[in-house]
Protein backbone atom coordinates (compact mmCIF):
# COMPACT_ATOMS: atom_id res chain seq x y z
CA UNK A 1 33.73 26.56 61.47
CA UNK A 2 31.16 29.24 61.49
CA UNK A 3 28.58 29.21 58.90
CA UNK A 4 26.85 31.86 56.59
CA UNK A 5 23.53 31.08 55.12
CA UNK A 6 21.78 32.99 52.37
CA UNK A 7 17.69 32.54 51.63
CA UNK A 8 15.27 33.63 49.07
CA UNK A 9 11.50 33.18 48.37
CA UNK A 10 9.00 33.71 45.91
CA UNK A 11 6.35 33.89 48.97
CA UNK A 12 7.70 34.18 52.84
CA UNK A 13 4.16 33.49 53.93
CA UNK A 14 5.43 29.37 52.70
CA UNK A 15 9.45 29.73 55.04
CA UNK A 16 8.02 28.20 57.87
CA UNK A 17 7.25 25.19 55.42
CA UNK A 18 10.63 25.44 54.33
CA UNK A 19 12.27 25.09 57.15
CA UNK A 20 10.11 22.40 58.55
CA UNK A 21 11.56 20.13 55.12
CA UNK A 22 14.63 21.52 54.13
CA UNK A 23 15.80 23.86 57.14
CA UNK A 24 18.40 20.74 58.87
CA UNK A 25 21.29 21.52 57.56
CA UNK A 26 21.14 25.17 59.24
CA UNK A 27 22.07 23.54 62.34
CA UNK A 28 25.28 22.72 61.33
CA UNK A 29 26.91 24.51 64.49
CA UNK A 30 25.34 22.69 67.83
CA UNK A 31 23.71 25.30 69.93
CA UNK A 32 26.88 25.16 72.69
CA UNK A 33 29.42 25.44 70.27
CA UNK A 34 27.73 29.21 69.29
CA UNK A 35 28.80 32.43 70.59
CA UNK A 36 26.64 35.13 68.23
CA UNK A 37 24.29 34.61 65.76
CA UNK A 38 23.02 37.41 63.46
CA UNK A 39 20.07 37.44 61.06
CA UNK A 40 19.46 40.29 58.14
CA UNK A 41 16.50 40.72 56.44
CA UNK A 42 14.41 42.93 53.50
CA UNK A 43 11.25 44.33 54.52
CA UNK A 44 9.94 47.04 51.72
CA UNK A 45 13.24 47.50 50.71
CA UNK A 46 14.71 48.22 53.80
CA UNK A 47 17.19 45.86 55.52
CA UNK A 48 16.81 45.28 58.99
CA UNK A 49 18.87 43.37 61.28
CA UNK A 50 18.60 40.59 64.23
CA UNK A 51 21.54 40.36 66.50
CA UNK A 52 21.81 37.11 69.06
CA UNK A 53 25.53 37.76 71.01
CA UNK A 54 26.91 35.22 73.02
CA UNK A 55 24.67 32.89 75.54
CA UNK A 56 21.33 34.16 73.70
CA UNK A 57 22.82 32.46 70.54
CA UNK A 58 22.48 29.21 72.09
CA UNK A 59 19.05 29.67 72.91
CA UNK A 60 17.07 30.05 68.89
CA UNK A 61 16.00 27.24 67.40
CA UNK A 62 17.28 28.48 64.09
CA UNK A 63 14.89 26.69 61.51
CA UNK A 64 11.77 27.76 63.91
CA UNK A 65 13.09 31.55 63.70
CA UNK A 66 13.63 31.85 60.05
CA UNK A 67 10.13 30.42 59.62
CA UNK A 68 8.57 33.20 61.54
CA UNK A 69 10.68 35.99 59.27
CA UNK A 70 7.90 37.88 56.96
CA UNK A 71 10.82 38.38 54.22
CA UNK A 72 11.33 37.00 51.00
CA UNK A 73 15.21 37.71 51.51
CA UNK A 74 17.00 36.67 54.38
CA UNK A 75 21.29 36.30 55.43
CA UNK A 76 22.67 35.04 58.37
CA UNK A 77 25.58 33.89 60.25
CA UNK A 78 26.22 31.60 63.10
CA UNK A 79 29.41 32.09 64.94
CA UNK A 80 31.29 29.48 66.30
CA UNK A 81 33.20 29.32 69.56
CA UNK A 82 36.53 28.47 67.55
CA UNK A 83 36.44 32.04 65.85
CA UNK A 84 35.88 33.90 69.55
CA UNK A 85 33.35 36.13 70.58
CA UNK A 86 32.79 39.41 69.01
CA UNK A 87 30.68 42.58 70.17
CA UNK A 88 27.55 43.46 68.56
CA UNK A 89 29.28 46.14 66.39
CA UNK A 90 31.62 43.55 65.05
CA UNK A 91 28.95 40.52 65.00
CA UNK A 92 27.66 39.79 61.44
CA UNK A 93 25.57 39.80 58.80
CA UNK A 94 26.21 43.35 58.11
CA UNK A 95 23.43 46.17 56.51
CA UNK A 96 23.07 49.04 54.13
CA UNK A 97 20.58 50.60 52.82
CA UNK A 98 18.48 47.24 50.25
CA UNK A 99 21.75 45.43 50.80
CA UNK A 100 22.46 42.60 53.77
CA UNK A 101 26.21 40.35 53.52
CA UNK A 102 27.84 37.84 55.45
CA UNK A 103 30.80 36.08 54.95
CA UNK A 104 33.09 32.93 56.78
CA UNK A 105 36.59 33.34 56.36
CA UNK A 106 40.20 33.65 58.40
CA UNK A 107 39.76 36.72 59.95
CA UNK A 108 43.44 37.02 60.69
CA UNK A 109 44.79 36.49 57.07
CA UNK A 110 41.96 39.10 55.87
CA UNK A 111 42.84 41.85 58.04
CA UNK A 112 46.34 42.87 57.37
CA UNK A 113 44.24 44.25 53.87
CA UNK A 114 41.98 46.09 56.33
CA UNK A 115 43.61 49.62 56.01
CA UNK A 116 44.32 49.75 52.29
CA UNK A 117 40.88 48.54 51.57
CA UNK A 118 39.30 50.92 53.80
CA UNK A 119 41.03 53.97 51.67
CA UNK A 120 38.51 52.85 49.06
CA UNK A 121 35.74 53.28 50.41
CA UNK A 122 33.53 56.49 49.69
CA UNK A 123 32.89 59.09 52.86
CA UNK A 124 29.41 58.94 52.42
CA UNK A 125 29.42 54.65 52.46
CA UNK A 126 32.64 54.79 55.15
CA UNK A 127 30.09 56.45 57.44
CA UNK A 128 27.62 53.10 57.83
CA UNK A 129 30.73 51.42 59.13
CA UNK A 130 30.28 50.84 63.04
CA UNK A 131 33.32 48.22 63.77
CA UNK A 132 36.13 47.31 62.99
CA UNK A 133 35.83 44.01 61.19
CA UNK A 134 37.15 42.92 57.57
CA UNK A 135 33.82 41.62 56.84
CA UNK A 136 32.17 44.68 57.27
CA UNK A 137 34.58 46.56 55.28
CA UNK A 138 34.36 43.91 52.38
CA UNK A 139 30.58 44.32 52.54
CA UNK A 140 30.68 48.59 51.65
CA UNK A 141 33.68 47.67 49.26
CA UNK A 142 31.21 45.53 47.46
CA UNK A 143 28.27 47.77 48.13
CA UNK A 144 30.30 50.70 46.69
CA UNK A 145 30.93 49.00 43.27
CA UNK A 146 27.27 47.63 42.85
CA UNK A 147 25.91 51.39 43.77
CA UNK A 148 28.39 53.00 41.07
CA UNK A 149 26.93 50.67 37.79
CA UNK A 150 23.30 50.64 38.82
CA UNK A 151 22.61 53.99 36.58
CA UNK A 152 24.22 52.37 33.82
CA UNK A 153 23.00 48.67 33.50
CA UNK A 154 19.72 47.40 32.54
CA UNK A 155 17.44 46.66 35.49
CA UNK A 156 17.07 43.15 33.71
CA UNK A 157 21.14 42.81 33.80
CA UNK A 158 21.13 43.64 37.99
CA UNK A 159 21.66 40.23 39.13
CA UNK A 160 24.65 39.15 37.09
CA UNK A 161 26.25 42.78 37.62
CA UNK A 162 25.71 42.13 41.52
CA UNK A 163 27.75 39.00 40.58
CA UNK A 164 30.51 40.90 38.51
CA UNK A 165 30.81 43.29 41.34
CA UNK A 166 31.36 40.51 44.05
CA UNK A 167 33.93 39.23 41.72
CA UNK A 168 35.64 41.96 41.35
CA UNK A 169 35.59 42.71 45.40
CA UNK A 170 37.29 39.02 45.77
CA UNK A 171 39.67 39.90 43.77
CA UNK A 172 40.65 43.48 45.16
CA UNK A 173 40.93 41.90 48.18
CA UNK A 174 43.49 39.37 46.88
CA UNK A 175 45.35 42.19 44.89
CA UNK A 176 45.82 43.99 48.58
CA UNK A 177 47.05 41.19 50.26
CA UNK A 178 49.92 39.68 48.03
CA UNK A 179 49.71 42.23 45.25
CA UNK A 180 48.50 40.29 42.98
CA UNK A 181 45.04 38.47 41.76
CA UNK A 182 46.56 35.83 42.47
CA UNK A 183 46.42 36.35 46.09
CA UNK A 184 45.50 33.02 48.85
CA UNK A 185 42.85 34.24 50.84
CA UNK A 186 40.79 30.76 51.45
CA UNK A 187 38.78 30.27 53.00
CA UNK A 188 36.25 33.05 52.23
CA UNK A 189 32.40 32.37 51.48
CA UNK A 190 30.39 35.16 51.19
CA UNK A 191 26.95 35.89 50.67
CA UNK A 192 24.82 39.30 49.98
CA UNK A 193 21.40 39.37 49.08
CA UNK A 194 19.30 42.39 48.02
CA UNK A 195 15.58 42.33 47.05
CA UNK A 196 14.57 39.51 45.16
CA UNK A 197 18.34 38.55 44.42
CA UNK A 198 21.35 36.76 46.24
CA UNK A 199 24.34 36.16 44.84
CA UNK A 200 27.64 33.96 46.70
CA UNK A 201 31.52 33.72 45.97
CA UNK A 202 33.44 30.77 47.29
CA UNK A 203 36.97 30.66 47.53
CA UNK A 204 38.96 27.20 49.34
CA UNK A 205 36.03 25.75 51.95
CA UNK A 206 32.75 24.06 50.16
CA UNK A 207 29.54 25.80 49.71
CA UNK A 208 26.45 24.38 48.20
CA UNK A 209 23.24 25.64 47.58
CA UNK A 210 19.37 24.36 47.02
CA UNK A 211 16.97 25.20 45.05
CA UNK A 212 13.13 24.68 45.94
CA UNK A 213 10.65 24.07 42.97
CA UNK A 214 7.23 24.07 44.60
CA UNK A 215 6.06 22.83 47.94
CA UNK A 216 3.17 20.98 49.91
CA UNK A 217 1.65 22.11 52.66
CA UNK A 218 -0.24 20.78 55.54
CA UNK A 219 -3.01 22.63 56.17
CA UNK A 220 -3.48 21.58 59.51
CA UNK A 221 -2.07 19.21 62.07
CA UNK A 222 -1.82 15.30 62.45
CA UNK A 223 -4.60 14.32 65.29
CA UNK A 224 -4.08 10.85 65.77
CA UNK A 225 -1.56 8.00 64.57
CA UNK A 226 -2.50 7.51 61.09
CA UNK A 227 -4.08 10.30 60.30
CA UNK A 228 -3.19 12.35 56.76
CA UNK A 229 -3.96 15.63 56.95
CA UNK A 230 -5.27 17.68 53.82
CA UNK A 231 -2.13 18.99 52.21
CA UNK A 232 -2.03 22.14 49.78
CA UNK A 233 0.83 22.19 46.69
CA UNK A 234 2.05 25.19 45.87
CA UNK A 235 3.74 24.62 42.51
CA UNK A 236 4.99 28.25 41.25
CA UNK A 237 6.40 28.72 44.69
CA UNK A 238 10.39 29.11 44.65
CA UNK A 239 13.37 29.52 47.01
CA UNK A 240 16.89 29.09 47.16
CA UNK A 241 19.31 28.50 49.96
CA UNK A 242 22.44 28.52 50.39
CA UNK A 243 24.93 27.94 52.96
CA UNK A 244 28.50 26.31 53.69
CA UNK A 245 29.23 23.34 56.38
CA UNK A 246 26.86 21.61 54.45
CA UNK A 247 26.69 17.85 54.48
CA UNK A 248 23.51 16.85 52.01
CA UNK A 249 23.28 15.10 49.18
CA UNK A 250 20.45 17.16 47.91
CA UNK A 251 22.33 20.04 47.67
CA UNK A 252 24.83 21.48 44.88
CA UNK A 253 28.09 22.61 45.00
CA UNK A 254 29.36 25.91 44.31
CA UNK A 255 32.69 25.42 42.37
CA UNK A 256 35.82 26.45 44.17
CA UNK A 257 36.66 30.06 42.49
CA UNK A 258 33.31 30.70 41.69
CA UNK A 259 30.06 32.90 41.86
CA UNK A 260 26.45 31.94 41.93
CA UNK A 261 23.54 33.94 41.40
CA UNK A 262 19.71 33.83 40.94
CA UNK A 263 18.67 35.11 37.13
CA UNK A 264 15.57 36.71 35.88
CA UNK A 265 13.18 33.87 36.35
CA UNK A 266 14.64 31.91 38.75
CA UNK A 267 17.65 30.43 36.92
CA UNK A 268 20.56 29.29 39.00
CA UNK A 269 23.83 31.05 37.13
CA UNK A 270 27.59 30.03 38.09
CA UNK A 271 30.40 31.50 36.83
CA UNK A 272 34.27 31.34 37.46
CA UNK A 273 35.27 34.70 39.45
CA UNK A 274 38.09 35.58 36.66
CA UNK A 275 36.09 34.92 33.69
CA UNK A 276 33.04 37.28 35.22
CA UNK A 277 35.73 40.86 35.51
């Protein structure tokens, strides 16, 4: 199974730290079992992607390179060798504009929606599309409904109308497939994150996410056996990951049929995908 991870920070000077404690479970496809990774990123609002195809996927040490990121927003997406390679065009996370998205799911299932989605699409969004892929598509689908309330919802209310409008994305796509909301289209985990925000659907497959209250950090390295180095806490700092093929006890499951995303003062909100539209 490939797997989609999501990341955000109060402070991306403190990543490195968190990967260092927390980053494990980011591994959860071995290095020879990859064949593309991709990384997205905000950086002044602009997103900004990292693209690893094939053999050069097997090379990162993923933790290490997330740790040298200087963003407080990160996506990614580690493709596994059962899902076959793709070109770069086609090789996620996917970018627009202050957006970045990911997503796992059955490509095959997804794509016979692929043409009647793509009618929905704006000309002036359709041209940021490079491939061919559902994911993609989904992505400027979901972009295209987020940029048409932004005028008309209270900056304070952005985060659980990013939510609303992956909701109602899921559910389009269902409604295209079998013609109905009702629609079987598990597995699909998604995650987009903008600045300051992320917010994930999951549909069939488990996805969990952690939350990060505050952090240590060594100030400098051990020089002998025994020795404890001086150690900093940095108790306001936050950050949240999320990610499927998880296997932790220390992180939370996302309900099937459900949305998380990060509130106004870092508050961890889930909410069934029908009862958010």
């Amino acid at each position: 199974m490939s797997q989609v991870f999501g990341y955000i920070c109060s402070d991306d000077s403190l990543t490195s730290e968190v990967m260092k404690q927390y980053g494990e479970p980011l591994r959860a496809v071995a290095a020879d079992e990859r064949v593309g990774l991709g990384i997205g990123l905000l950086q002044d609002g602009r997103s900004l992607l990292r693209k690893h195809p094939r053999r050069k996927a097997a090379s990162v040490d993923l933790p290490a390179l997330l740790g040298d990121i200087s963003s407080r927003s990160i996506v990614g997406h580690v493709r596994h060798e059962d899902a076959g390679s793709a070109g770069t065009k086609n090789l996620q996370p996917f970018r627009f504009r202050n957006w970045v998205y990911a997503q796992h799911g059955d490509e095959q299932k997804l794509e016979a929606a692929h043409d009647d989605l793509r009618d929905a699409v704006p000309d002036h969004v359709r041209r940021n599309i490079e491939g061919n892929s559902m994911a993609e598509l989904l992505f400027h689908i979901f972009y295209t409904k987020v940029e048409s309330n932004l005028s008309t919802t209270p900056k304070t209310d952005w985060p659980q109308m990013y939510a609303e409008q992956l909701a109602e994305t899921v559910l389009q796509l269902q409604q295209s497939l079998n013609g109905s909301a009702d629609g079987d289209i598990a597995p699909l985990q998604a995650v987009a994150v903008t600045d300051r925000c992320i917010v994930a659907a999951r549909i069939g497959d488990s996805m969990h996410y952690r939350l990060i209250e505050g952090i240590e950090e060594s100030t400098e390295e051990p020089l002998f056996a025994g020795h404890n180095p001086k150690s900093v806490t940095h108790d306001r700092f936050r950050a949240l990951m999320v990610a499927n093929s998880i296997d932790d006890d220390e992180w939370t499951e996302i309900p099937n049929h459900h949305v998380m995303w990060v509130a106004n003062g870092w508050d961890i909100e889930v909410e069934e995908i029908d009862e958010l539209v």
